[in-house]
Protein backbone atom coordinates (compact mmCIF):
# COMPACT_ATOMS: atom_id res chain seq x y z
CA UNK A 1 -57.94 56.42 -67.42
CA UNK A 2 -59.81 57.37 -64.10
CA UNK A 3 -59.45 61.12 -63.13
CA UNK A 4 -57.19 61.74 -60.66
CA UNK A 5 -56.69 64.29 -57.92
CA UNK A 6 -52.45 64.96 -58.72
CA UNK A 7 -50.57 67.13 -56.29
CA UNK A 8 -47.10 68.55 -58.20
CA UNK A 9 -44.22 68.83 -56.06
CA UNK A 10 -41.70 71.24 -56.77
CA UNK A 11 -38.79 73.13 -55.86
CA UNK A 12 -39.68 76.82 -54.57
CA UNK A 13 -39.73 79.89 -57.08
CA UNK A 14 -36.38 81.02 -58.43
CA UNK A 15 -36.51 84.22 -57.70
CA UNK A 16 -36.88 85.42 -54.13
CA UNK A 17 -34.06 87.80 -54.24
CA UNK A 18 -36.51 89.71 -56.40
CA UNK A 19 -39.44 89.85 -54.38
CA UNK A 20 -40.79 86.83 -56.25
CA UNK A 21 -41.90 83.43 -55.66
CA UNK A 22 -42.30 81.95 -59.23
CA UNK A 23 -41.73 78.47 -60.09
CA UNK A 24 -40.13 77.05 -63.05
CA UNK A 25 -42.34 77.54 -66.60
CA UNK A 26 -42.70 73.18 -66.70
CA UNK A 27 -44.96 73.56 -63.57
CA UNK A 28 -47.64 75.71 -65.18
CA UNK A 29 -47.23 73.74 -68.76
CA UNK A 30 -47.91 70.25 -66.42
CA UNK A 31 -50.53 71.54 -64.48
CA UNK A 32 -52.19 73.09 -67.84
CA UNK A 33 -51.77 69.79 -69.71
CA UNK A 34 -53.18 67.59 -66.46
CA UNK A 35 -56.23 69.75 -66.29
CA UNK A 36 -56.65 69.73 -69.74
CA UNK A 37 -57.00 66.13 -69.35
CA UNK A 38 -59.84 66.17 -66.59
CA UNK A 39 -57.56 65.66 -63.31
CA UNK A 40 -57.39 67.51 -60.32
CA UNK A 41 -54.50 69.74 -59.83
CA UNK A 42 -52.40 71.25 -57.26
CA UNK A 43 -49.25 72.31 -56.90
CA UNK A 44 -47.10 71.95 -53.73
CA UNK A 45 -43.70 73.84 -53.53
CA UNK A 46 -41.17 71.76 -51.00
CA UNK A 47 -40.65 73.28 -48.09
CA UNK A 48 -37.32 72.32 -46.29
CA UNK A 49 -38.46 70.81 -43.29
CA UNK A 50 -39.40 67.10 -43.42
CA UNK A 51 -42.32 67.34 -40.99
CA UNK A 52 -43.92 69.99 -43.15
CA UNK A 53 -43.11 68.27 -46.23
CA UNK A 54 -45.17 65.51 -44.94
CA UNK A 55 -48.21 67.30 -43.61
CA UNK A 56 -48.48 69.09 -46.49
CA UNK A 57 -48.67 66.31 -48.90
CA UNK A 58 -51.26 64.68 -46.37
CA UNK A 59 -53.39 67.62 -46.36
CA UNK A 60 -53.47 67.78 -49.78
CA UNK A 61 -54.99 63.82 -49.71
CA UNK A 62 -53.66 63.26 -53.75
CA UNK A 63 -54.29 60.27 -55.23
CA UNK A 64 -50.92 60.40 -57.46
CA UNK A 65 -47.93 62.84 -57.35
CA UNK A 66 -46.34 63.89 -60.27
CA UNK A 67 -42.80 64.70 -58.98
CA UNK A 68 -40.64 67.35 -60.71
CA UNK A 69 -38.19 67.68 -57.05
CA UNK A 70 -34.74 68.46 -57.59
CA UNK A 71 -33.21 69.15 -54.14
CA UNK A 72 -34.84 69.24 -50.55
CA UNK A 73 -34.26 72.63 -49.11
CA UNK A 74 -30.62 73.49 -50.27
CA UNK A 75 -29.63 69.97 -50.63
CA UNK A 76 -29.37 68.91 -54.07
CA UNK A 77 -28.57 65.58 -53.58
CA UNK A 78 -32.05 65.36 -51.41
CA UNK A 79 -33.96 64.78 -54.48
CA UNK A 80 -33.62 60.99 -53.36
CA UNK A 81 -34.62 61.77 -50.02
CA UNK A 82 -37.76 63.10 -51.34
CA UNK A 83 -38.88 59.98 -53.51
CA UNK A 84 -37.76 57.81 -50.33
CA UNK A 85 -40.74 59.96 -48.00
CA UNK A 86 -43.06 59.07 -51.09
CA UNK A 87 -42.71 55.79 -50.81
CA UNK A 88 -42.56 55.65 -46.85
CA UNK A 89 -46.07 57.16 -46.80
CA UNK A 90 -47.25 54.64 -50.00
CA UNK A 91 -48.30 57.25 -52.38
CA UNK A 92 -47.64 56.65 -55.88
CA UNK A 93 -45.56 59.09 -57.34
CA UNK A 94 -44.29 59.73 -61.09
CA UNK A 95 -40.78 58.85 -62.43
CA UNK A 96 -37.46 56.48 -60.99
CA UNK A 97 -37.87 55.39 -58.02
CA UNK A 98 -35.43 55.79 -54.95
CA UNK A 99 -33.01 52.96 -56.24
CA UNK A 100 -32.55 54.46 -59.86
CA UNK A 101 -32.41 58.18 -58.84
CA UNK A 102 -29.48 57.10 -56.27
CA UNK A 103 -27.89 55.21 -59.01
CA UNK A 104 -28.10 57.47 -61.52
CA UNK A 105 -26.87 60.59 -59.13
CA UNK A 106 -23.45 59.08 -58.60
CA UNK A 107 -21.68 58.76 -61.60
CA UNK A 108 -18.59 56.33 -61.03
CA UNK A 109 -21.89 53.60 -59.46
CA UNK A 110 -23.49 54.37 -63.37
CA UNK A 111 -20.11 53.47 -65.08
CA UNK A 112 -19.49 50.36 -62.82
CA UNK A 113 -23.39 49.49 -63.65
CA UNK A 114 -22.49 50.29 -67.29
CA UNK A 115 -19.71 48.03 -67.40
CA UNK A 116 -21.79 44.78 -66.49
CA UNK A 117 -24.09 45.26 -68.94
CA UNK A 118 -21.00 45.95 -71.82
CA UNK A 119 -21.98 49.56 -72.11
CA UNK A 120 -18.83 51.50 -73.50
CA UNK A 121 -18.32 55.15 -71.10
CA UNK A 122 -14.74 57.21 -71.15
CA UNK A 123 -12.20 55.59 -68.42
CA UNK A 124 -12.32 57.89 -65.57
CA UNK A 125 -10.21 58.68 -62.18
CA UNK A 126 -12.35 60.11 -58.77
CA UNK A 127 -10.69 62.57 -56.21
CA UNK A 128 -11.90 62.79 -52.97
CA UNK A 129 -10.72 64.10 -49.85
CA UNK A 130 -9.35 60.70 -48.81
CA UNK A 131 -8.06 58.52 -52.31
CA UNK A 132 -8.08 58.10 -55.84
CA UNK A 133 -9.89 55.75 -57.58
CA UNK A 134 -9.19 54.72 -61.01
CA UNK A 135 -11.58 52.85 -63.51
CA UNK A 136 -8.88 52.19 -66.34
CA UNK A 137 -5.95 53.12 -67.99
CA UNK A 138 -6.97 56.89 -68.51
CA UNK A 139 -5.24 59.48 -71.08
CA UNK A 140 -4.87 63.22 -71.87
CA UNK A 141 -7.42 65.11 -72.19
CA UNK A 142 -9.35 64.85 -69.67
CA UNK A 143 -12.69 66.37 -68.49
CA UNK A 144 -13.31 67.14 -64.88
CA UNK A 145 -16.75 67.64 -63.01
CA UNK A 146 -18.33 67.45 -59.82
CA UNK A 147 -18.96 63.53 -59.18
CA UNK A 148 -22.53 63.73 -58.16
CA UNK A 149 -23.94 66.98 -59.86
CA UNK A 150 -26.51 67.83 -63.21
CA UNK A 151 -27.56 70.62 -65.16
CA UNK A 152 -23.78 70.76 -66.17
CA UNK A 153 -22.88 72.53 -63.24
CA UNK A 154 -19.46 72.79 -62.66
CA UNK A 155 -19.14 72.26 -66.40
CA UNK A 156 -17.32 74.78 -68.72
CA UNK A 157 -14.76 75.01 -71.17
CA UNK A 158 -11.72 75.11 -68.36
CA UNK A 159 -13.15 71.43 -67.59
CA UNK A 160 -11.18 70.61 -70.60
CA UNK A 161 -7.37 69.64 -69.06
CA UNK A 162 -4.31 68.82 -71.03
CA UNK A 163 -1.99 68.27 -68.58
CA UNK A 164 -1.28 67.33 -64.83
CA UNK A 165 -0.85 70.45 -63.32
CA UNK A 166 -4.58 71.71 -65.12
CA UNK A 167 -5.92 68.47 -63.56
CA UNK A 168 -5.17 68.93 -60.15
CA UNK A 169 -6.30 72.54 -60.31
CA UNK A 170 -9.60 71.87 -61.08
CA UNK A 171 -10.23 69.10 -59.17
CA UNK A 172 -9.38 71.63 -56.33
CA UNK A 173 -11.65 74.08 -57.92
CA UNK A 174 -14.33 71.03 -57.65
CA UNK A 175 -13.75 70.45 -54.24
CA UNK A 176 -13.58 74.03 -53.18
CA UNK A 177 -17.34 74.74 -55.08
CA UNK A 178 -19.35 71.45 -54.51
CA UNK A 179 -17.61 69.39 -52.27
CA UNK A 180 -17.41 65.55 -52.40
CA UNK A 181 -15.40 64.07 -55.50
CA UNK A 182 -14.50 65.27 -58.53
CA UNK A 183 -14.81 62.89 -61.74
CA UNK A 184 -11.88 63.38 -64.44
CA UNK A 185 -12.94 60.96 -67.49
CA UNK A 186 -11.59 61.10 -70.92
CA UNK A 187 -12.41 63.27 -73.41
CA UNK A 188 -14.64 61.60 -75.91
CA UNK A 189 -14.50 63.69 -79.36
CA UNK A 190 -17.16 63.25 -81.17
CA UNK A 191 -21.00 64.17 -82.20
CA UNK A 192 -23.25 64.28 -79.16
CA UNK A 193 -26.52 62.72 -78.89
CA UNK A 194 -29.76 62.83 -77.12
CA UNK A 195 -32.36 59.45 -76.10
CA UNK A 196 -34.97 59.84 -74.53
CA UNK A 197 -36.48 56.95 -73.08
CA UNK A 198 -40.08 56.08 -71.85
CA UNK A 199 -41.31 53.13 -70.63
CA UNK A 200 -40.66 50.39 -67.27
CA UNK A 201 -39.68 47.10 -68.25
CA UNK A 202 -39.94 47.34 -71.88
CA UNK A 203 -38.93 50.95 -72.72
CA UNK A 204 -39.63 52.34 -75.90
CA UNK A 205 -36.13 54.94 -76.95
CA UNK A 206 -37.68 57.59 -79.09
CA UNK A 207 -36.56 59.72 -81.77
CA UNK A 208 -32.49 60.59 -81.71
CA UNK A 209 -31.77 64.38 -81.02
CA UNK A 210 -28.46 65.78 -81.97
CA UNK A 211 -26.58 68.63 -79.81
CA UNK A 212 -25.97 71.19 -82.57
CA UNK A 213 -22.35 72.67 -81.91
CA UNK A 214 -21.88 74.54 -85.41
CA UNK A 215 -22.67 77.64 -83.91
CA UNK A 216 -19.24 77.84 -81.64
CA UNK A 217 -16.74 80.13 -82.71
CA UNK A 218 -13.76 78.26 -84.28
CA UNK A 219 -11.91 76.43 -81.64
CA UNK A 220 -14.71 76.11 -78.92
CA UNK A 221 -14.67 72.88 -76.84
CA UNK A 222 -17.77 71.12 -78.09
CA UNK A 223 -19.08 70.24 -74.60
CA UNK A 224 -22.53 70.91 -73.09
CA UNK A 225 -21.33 73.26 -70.41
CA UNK A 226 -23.31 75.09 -68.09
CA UNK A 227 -22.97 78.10 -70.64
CA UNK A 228 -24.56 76.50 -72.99
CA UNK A 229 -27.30 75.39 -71.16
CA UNK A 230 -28.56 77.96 -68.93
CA UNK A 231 -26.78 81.34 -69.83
CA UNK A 232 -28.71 83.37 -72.68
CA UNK A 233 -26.23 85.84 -73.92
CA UNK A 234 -23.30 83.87 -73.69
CA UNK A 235 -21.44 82.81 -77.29
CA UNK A 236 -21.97 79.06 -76.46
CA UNK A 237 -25.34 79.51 -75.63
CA UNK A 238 -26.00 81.17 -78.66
CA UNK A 239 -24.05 78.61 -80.65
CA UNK A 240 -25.05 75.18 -79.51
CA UNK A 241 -29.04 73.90 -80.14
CA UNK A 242 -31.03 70.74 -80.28
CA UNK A 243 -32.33 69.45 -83.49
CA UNK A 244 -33.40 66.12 -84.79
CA UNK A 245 -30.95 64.01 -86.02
CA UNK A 246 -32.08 63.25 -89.86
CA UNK A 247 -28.85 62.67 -91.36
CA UNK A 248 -27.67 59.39 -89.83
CA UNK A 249 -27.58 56.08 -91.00
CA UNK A 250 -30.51 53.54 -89.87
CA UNK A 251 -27.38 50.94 -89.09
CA UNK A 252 -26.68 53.73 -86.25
CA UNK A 253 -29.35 55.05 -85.38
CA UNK A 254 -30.29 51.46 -84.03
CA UNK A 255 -27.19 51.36 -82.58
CA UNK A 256 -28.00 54.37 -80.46
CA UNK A 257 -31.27 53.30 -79.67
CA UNK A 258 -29.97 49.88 -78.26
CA UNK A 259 -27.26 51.72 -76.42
CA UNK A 260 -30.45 53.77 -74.69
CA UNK A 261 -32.27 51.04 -73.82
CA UNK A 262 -29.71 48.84 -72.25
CA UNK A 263 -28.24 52.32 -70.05
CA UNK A 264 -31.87 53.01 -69.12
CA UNK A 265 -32.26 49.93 -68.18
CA UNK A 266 -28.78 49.16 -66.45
CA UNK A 267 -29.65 51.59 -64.06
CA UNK A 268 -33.29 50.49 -63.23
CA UNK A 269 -35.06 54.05 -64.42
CA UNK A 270 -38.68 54.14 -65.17
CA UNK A 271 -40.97 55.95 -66.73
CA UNK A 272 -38.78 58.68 -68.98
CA UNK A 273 -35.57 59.38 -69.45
CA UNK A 274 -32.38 60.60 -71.21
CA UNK A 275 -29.46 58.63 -72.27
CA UNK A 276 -26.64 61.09 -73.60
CA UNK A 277 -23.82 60.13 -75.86
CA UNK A 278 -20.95 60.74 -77.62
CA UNK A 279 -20.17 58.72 -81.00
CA UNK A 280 -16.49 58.95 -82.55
CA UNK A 281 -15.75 59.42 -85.98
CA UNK A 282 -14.86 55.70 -86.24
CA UNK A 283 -18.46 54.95 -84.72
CA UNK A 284 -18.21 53.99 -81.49
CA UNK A 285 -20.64 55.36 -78.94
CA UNK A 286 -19.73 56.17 -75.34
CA UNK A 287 -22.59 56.81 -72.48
CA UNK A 288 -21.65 60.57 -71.07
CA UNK A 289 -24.71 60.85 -68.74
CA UNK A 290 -27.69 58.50 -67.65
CA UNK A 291 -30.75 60.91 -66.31
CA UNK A 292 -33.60 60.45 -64.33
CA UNK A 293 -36.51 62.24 -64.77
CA UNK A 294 -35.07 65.03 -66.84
CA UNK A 295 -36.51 68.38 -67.63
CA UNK A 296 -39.92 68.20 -69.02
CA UNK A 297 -40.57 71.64 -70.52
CA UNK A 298 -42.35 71.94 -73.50
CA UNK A 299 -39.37 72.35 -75.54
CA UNK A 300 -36.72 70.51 -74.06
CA UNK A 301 -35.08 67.42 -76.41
CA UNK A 302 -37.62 64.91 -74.51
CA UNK A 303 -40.75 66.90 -75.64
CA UNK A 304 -38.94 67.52 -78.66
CA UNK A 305 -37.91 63.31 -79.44
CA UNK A 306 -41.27 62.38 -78.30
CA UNK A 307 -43.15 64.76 -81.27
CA UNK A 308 -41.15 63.34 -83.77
CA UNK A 309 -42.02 60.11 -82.77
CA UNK A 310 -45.72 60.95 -82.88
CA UNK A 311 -45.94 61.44 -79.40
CA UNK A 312 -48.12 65.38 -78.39
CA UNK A 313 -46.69 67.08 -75.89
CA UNK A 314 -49.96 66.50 -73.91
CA UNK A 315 -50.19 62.67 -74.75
CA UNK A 316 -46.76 62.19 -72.84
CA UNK A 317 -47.49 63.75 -69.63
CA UNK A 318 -50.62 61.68 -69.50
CA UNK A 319 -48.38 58.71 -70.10
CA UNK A 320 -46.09 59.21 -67.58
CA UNK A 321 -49.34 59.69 -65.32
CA UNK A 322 -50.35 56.72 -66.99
CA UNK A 323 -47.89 54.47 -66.04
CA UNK A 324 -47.19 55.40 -62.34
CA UNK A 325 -51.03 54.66 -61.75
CA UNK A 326 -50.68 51.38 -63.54
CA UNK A 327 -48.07 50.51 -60.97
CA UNK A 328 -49.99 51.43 -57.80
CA UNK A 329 -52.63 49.37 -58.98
CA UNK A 330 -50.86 46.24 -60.03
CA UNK A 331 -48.85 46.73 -56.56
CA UNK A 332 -52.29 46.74 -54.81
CA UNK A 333 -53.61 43.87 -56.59
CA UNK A 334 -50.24 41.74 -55.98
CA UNK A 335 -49.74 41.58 -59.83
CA UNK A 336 -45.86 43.32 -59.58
CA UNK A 337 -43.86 43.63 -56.86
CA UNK A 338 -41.21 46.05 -55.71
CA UNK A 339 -38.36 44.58 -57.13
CA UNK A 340 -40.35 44.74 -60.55
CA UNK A 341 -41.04 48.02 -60.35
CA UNK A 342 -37.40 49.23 -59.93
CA UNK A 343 -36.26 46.75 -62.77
CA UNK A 344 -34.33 44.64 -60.62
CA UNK A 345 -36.48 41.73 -62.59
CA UNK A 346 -34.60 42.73 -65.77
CA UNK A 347 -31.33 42.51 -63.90
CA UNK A 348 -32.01 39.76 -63.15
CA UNK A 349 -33.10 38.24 -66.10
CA UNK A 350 -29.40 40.06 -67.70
CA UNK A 351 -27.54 38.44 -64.84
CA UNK A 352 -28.58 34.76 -65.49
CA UNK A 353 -28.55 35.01 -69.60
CA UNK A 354 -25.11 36.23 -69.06
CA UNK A 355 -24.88 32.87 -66.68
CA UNK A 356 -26.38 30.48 -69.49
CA UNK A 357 -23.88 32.15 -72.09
CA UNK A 358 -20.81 31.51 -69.93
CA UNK A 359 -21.72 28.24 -68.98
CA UNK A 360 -22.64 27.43 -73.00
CA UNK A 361 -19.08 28.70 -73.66
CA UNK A 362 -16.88 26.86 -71.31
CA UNK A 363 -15.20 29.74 -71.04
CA UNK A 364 -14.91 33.18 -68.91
CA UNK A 365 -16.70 35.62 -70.31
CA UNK A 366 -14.72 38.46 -71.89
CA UNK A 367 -13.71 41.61 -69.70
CA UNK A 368 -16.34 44.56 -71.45
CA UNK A 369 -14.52 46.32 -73.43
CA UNK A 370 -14.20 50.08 -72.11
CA UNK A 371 -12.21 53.14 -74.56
CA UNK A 372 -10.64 56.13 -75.28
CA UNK A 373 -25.17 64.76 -65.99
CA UNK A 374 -26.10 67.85 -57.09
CA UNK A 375 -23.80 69.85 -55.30
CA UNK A 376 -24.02 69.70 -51.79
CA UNK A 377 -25.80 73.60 -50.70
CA UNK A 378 -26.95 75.54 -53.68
CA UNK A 379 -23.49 76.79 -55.70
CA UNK A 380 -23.48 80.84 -56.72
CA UNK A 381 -23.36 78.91 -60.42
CA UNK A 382 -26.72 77.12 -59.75
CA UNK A 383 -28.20 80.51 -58.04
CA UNK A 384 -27.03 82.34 -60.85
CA UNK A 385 -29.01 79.51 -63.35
CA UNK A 386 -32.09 80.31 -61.65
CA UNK A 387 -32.38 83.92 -60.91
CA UNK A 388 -30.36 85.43 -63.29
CA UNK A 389 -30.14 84.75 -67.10
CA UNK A 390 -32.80 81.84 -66.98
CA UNK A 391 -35.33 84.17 -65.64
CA UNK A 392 -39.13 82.61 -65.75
CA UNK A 393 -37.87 81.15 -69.04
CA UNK A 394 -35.89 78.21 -70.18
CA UNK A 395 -33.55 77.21 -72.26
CA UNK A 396 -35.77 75.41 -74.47
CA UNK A 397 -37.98 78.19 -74.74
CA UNK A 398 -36.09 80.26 -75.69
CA UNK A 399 -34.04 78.54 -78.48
CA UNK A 400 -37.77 77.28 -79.41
């Protein structure tokens, strides 16, 4: 492809409160790959004022942005905000788009989305400051979490509640740390898996990674918790890792890998991806999280999915590069149009096969059936993530 001039945008370093300014590790590993491959680079941490924001990128006169934004200043719901400037001032810019990073942030809008496309995700109940919303019939236990936050924050083992009175206690704990709603959804038990998605219209669901929980001391909660993530010399850091899943059935890997597709697609994402599940011992499989542009370090379970699948490291970025220039260009020529680009054609497309079906029936179509991962400010959890235990490192790194 032609080489490009491709300005990164970031969030700032992690660790001012040590006299740094260092960025996280994936910026250097995508700015080595992209200049590797002949392009242009530069790198352009956000600042937190719009109008600067804008000049800079301006200055910087890039033909393509690769965009690796989580937050705008200490908003970490802003990351929407951001993609929404991009395409204000027309510049094409890697991964989802403004319509599937909004969709994908609020987690009861990805269930409801889930549920017209017969996607299977643990009933929930919402608290905010004003109701309760409830999305089913929902049963003890339950696991509670900020509404509209990733990276597991707000996720630990006490997110596991048994009773009423452990509910409404951290639901307040929620609301008293992030603010807006907390999520309480069932407790799916179960093996937890890992799909990564690339692609637009026609995604391609790589290989199936497997969270690794044998580690845990006896009795653990087998979640993903912040912990586990992010916090090096905890136990369930130490005990959980990601590995390739080689012992499961063709018959389910499929399954998985249709589950992917259809959640990736449900929610209009483009580019890459990661679908996380849980499947129960009787087999079925439950969407947990739906995630935009996830983290693209060289170890993480994307880079990791995409090498078994044949895919380098070096070959992806390029293909995600690959792909938003392929947009701008069919947008310029009139070949696609917006709506295309988010995947609104495929919902489209969903929406009137489910018409034809109905109408070949004579006969309602059945109710889907339904069973048993940014806080508002930067949290002390989230500060902690960045300048303490992570360190210039990652998780993935680390755990190699």
């Amino acid at each position: 492809m032609k080489k490009l001039a491709i300005l990164i945008i970031h969030d700032p370093g992690q660790h001012k409160d040590k006299g740094a300014d260092k960025p996280d590790v994936v910026v250097e590993q995508i700015t080595t790959v992209l200049q590797q491959k002949g392009h242009s680079v530069d790198r352009f941490p956000i600042p937190s004022d719009v109008e600067a924001f804008v000049s800079g990128v301006r200055a910087r006169k890039p033909d393509l942005i690769f965009n690796l934004a989580e937050s705008f200043g200490d908003n970490m719901y802003q990351d929407v905000n951001v993609a929404a400037v991009l395409e204000l001032m027309g510049i094409p810019f890697t991964g989802s788009d403004v319509g599937g990073l909004f969709m994908a942030q609020d987690k009861v809008l990805t269930k409801k989305l889930l549920a017209f496309h017969g996607v299977k995700y643990p009933e929930y109940l919402t608290f905010s400051a004003a109701h309760i919303e409830t999305g089913g019939n929902v049963r003890f236990p339950l696991f509670v979490k900020p509404q509209r936050a990733d990276s597991s924050l707000g996720i630990h083992a006490a997110s596991l509640v048994q009773d009423y009175k452990s509910l409404i206690e951290r639901v307040a704990y929620v609301h008293e740390t992030f603010g807006g709603a907390a999520l309480a959804e069932e407790y799916i038990e179960g093996r937890e898996y890992y799909l990564s998605v690339i692609g637009g219209l026609d995604p391609q669901v790589l290989s199936v990674v497997e969270l690794d929980f044998s580690g845990l001391p006896h009795g653990a909660v087998h979640v993903a918790s912040y912990d586990a993530k992010w916090k090096a010399r905890t136990k369930a850091y130490k005990g959980t890792k990601s590995v390739i899943a080689r012992e499961i059935s063709d018959e389910l890997r499929s399954r998985l890998k249709k589950v992917a597709r259809e959640a990736y697609l449900a929610l209009r994402l483009r580019d890459y991806g990661r679908v996380d599940v849980r499947v129960t011992e009787a087999g079925e499989i439950y969407v947990i999280e739906v995630n935009p542009n996830p983290y693209l370090e060289r170890g993480s379970e994307v880079a990791m999915s995409a090498a078994d699948a044949g895919i380098a490291y070096e070959d992806l970025i390029e293909r995600i590069v690959e792909m938003a220039w392929k947009r701008r260009r069919e947008l310029k020529a009139g070949m696609l149009t917006p709506a295309a680009m988010s995947g609104s054609v495929r919902a489209t497309t969903r929406t009137a096969e489910k018409t034809a079906e109905r109408a070949a029936e004579k006969e309602p179509a059945e109710k889907p059936e339904k069973g048993e991962h940014k806080a508002e400010g930067k949290t002390a959890e989230k500060t902690e993530a960045k300048n303490g235990d992570k360190g210039e490192y990652t998780r993935a790194a680390e755990k190699g």
